[in-house]
C-alpha atoms as a PDB file:
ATOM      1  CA  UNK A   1       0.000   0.000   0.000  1.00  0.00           C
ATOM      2  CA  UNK A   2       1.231   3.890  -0.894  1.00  0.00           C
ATOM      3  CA  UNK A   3      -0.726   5.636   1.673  1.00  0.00           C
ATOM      4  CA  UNK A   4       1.024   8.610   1.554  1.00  0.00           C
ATOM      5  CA  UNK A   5       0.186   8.862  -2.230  1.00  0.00           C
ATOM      6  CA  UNK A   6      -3.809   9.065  -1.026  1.00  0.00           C
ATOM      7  CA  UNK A   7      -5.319  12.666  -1.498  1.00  0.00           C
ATOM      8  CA  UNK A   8      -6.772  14.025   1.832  1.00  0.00           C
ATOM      9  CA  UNK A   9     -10.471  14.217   0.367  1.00  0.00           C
ATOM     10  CA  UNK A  10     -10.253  10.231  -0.761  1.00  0.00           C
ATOM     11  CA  UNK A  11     -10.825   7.398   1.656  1.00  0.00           C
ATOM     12  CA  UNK A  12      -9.210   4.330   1.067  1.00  0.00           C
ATOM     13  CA  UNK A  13     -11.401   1.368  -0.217  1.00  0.00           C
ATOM     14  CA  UNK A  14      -9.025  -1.594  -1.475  1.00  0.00           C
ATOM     15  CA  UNK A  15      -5.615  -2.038  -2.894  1.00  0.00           C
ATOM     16  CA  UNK A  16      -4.362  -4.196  -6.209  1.00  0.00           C
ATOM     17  CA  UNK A  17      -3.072  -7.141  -4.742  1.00  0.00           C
ATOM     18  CA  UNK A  18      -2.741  -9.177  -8.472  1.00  0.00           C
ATOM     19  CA  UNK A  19      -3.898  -9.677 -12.449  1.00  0.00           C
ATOM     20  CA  UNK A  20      -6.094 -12.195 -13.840  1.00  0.00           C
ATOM     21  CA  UNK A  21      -5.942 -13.182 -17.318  1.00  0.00           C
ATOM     22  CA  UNK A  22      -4.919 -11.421 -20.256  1.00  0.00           C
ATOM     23  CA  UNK A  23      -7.509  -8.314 -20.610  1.00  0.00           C
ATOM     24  CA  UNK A  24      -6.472  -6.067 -17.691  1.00  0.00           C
ATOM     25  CA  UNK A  25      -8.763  -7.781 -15.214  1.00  0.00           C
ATOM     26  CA  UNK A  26      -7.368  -6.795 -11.252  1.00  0.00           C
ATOM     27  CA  UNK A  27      -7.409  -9.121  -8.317  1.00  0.00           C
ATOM     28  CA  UNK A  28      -8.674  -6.475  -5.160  1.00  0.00           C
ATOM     29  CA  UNK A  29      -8.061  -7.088  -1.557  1.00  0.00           C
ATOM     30  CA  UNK A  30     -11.414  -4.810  -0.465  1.00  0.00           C
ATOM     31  CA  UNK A  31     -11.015  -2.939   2.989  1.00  0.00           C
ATOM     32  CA  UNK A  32     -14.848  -2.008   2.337  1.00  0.00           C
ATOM     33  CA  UNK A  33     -17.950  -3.167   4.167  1.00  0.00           C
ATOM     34  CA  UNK A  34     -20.228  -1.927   1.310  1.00  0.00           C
ATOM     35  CA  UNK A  35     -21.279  -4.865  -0.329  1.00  0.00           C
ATOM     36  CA  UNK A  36     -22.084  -2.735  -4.125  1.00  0.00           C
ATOM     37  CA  UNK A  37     -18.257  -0.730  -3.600  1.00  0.00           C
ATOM     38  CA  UNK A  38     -17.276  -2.526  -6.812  1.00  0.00           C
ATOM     39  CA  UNK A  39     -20.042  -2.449  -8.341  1.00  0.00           C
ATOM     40  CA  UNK A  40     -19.966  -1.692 -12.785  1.00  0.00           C
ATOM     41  CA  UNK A  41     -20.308   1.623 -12.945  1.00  0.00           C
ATOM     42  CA  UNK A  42     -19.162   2.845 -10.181  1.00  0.00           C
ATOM     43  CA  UNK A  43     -16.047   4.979  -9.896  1.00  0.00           C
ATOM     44  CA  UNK A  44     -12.591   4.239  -8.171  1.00  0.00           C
ATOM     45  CA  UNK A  45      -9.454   6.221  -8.141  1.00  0.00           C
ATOM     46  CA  UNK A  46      -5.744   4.817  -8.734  1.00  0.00           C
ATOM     47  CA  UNK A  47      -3.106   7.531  -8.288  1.00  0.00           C
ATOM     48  CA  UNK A  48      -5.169  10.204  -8.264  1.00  0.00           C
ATOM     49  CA  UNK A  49      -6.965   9.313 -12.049  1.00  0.00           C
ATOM     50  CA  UNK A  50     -10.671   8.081 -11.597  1.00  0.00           C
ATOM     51  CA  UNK A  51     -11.910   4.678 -13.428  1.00  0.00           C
ATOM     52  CA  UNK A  52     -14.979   3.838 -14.088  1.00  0.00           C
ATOM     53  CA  UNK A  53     -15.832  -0.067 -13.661  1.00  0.00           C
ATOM     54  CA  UNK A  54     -16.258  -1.443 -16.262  1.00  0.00           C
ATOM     55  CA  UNK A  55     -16.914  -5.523 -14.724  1.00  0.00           C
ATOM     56  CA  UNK A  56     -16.868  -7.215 -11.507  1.00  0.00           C
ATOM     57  CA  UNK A  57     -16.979 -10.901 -10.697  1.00  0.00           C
ATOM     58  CA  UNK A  58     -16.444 -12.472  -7.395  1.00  0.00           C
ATOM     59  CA  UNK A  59     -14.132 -15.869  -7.309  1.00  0.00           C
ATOM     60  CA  UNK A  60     -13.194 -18.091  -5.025  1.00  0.00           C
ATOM     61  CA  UNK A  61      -9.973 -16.054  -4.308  1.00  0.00           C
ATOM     62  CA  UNK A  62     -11.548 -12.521  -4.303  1.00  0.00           C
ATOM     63  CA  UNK A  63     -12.831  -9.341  -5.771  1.00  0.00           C
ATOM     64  CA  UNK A  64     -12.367  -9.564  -9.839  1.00  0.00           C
ATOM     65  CA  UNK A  65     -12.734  -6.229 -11.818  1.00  0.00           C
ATOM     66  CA  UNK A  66     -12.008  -4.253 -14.797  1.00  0.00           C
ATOM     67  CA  UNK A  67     -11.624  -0.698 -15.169  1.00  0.00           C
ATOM     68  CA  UNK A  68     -12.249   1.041 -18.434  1.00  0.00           C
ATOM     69  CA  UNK A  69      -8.908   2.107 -20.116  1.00  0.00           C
ATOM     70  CA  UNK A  70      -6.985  -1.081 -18.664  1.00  0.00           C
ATOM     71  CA  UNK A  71      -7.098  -2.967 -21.455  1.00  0.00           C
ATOM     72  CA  UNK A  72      -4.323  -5.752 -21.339  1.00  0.00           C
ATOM     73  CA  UNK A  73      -1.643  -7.504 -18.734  1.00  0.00           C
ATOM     74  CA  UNK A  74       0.461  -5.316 -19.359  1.00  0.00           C
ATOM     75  CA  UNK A  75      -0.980  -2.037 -17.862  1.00  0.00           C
ATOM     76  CA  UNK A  76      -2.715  -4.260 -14.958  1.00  0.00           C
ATOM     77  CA  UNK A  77       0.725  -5.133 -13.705  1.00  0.00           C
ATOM     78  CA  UNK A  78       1.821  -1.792 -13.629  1.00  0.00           C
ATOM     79  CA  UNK A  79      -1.143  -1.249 -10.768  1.00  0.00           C
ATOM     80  CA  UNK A  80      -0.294  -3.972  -8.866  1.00  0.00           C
ATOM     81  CA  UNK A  81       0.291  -2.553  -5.281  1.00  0.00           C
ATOM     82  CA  UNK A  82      -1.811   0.364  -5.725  1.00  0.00           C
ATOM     83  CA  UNK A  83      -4.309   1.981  -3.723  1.00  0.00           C
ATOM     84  CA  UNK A  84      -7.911   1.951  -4.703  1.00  0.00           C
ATOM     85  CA  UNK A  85      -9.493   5.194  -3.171  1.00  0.00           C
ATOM     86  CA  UNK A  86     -13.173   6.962  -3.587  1.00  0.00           C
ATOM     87  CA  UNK A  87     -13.872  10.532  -2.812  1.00  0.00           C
ATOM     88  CA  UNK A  88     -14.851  11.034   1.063  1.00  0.00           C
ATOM     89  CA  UNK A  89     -18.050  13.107  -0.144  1.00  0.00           C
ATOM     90  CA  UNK A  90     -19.074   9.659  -1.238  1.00  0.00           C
ATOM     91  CA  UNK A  91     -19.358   8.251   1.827  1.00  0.00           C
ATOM     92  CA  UNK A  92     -22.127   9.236   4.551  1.00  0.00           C
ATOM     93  CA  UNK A  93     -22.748   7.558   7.826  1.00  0.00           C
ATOM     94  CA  UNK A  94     -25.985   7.539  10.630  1.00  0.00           C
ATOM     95  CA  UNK A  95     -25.554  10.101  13.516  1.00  0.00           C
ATOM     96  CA  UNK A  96     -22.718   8.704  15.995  1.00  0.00           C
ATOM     97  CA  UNK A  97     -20.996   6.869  13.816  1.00  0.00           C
ATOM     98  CA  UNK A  98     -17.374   7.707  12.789  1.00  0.00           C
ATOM     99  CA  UNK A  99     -14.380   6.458   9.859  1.00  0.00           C
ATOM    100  CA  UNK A 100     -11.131   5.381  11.964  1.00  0.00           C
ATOM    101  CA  UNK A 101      -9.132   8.477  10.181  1.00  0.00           C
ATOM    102  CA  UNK A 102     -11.323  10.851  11.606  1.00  0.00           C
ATOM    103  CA  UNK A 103     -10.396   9.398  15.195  1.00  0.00           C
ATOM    104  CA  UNK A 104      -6.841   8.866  15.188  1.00  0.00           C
ATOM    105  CA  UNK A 105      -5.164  11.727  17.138  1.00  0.00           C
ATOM    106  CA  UNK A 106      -8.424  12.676  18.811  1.00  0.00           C
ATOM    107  CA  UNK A 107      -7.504  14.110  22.659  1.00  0.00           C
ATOM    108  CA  UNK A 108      -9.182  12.232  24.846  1.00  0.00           C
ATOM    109  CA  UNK A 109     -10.336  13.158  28.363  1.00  0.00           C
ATOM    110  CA  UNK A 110     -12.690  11.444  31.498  1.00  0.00           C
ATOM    111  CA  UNK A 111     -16.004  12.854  32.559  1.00  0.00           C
ATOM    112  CA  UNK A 112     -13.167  14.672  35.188  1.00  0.00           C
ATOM    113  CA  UNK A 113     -11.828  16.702  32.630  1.00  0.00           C
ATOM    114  CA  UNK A 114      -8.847  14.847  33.592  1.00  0.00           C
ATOM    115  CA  UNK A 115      -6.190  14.314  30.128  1.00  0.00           C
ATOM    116  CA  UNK A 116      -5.728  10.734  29.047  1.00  0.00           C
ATOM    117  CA  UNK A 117      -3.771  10.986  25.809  1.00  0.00           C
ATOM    118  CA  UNK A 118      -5.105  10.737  22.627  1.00  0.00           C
ATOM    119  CA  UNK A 119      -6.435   7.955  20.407  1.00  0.00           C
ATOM    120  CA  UNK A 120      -3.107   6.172  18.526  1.00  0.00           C
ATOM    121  CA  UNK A 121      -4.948   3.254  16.952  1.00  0.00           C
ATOM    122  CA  UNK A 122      -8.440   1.479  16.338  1.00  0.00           C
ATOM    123  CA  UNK A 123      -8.767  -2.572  17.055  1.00  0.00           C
ATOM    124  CA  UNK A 124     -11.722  -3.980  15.120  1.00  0.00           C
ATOM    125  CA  UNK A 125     -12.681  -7.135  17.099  1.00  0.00           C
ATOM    126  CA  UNK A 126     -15.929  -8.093  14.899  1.00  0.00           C
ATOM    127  CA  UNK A 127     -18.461  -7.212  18.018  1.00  0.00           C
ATOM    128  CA  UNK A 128     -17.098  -3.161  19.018  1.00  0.00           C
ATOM    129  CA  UNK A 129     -13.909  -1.268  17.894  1.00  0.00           C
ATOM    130  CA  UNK A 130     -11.698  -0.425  20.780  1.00  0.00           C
ATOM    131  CA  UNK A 131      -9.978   2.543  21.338  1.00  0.00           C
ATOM    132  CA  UNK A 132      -6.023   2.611  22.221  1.00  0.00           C
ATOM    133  CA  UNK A 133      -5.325   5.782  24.197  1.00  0.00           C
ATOM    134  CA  UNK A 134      -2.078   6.796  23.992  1.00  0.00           C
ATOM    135  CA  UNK A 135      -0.272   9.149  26.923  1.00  0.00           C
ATOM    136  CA  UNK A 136       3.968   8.825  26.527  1.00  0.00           C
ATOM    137  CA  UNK A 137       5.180   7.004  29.792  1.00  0.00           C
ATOM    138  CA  UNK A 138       1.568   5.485  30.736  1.00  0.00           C
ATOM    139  CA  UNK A 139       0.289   1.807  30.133  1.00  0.00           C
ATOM    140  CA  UNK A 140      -2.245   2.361  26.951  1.00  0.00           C
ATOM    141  CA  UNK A 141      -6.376   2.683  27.700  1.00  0.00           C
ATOM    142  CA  UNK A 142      -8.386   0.507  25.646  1.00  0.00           C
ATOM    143  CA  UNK A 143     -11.992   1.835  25.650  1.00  0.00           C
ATOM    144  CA  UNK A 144     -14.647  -0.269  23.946  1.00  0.00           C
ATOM    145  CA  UNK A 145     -16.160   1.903  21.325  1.00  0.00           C
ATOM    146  CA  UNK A 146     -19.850   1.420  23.329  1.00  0.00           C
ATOM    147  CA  UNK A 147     -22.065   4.933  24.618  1.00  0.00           C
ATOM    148  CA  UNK A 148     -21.668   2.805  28.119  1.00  0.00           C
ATOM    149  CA  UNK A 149     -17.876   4.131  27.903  1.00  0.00           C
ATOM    150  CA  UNK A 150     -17.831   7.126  24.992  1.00  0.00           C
ATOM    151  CA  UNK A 151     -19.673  10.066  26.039  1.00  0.00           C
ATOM    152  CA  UNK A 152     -19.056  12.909  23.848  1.00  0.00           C
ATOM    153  CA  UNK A 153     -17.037  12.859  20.303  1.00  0.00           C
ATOM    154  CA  UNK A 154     -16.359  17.064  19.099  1.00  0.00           C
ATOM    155  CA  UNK A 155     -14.416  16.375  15.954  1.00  0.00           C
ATOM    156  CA  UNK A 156     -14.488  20.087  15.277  1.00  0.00           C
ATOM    157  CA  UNK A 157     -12.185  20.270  18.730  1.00  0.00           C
ATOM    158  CA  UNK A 158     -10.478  17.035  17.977  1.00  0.00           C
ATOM    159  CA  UNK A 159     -11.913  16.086  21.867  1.00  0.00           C
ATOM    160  CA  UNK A 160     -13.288  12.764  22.843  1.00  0.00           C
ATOM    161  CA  UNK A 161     -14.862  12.862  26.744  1.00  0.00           C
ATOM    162  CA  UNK A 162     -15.079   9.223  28.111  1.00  0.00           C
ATOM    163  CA  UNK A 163     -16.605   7.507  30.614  1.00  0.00           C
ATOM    164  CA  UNK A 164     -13.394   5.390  32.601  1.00  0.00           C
ATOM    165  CA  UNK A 165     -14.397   3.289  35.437  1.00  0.00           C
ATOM    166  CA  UNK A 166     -12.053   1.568  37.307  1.00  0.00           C
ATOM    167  CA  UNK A 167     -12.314  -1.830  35.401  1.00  0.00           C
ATOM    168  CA  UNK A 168     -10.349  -0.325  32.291  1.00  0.00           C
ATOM    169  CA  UNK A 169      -8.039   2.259  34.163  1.00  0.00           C
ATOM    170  CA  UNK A 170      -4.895   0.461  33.560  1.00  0.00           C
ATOM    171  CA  UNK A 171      -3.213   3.805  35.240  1.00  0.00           C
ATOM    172  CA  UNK A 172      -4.229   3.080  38.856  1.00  0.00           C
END
């Protein structure tokens, strides 16, 4: 993956991981939960330059598509590695509900006002995410990303307020 190379209005969706065949067809390891991402039609950027796909098939090893303008082996190879992004405006989500980037290197506080460090990575465990809070020389937090624990989330102040009973204070 390039992540660097990933504008700051895109969200990453999916990287190249191989070719298939002889027409340009891509082998795509999806990071997407949207079931119709890949959809034909639908449009996907690679370095910046928006596709349009043009087919999609499912196999036994994976996502299977084709974008218009990749039309051989040859010019599918050359994307191998590369990240498959789709403009943020794209993407909406129900009230309380947040992407990961928009998280990392939140500030976090207890219902105290009390400063805990901020948010240095997201664990998906299939159930509820859970937060790692991050303060330098302090055991890590993990908060379970559940309204028992998360009280307020102010993106616009880059401030989360949580709830931290004693059960997860690994500082005590």
């Amino acid at each position: 993956m390039t992540l660097g190379n990933i504008p700051a209005d895109h969200i990453l969706v999916g990287v190249i991981s191989g070719v298939r065949g002889l027409k340009g067809e891509l082998k795509i390891r999806s990071f997407s939960d949207v079931d119709t991402r890949f959809n034909v039609g639908k449009t996907l950027f690679v370095n910046g330059q928006n596709h349009q796909i043009a087919s999609h098939s499912n196999s036994a090893r994976g996502i299977i598509i084709k974008l218009v303008g990749i039309n051989n082996r040859e010019q599918a190879e050359n994307l191998i590695g590369q990240d498959l992004t789709i403009e943020s405006s794209e993407l909406t989500l129900d009230a309380g509900m947040y992407f990961h980037h928009q998280l990392i290197g939140i500030i976090v506080y207890d219902l105290k006002d009390n400063f805990l460090g901020e948010i240095v990575e997201i664990i998906e465990t299939g159930s509820n995410d859970v937060y790692v809070i991050k303060l330098e020389g302090q055991p890590d937090i993990l908060i379970p990303a559940l309204s028992e624990y998360i009280k307020n989330i102010d993106l616009l102040n880059s401030k989360m307020i949580i709830n931290l009973n004693e059960s997860l204070n690994t500082r005590l």
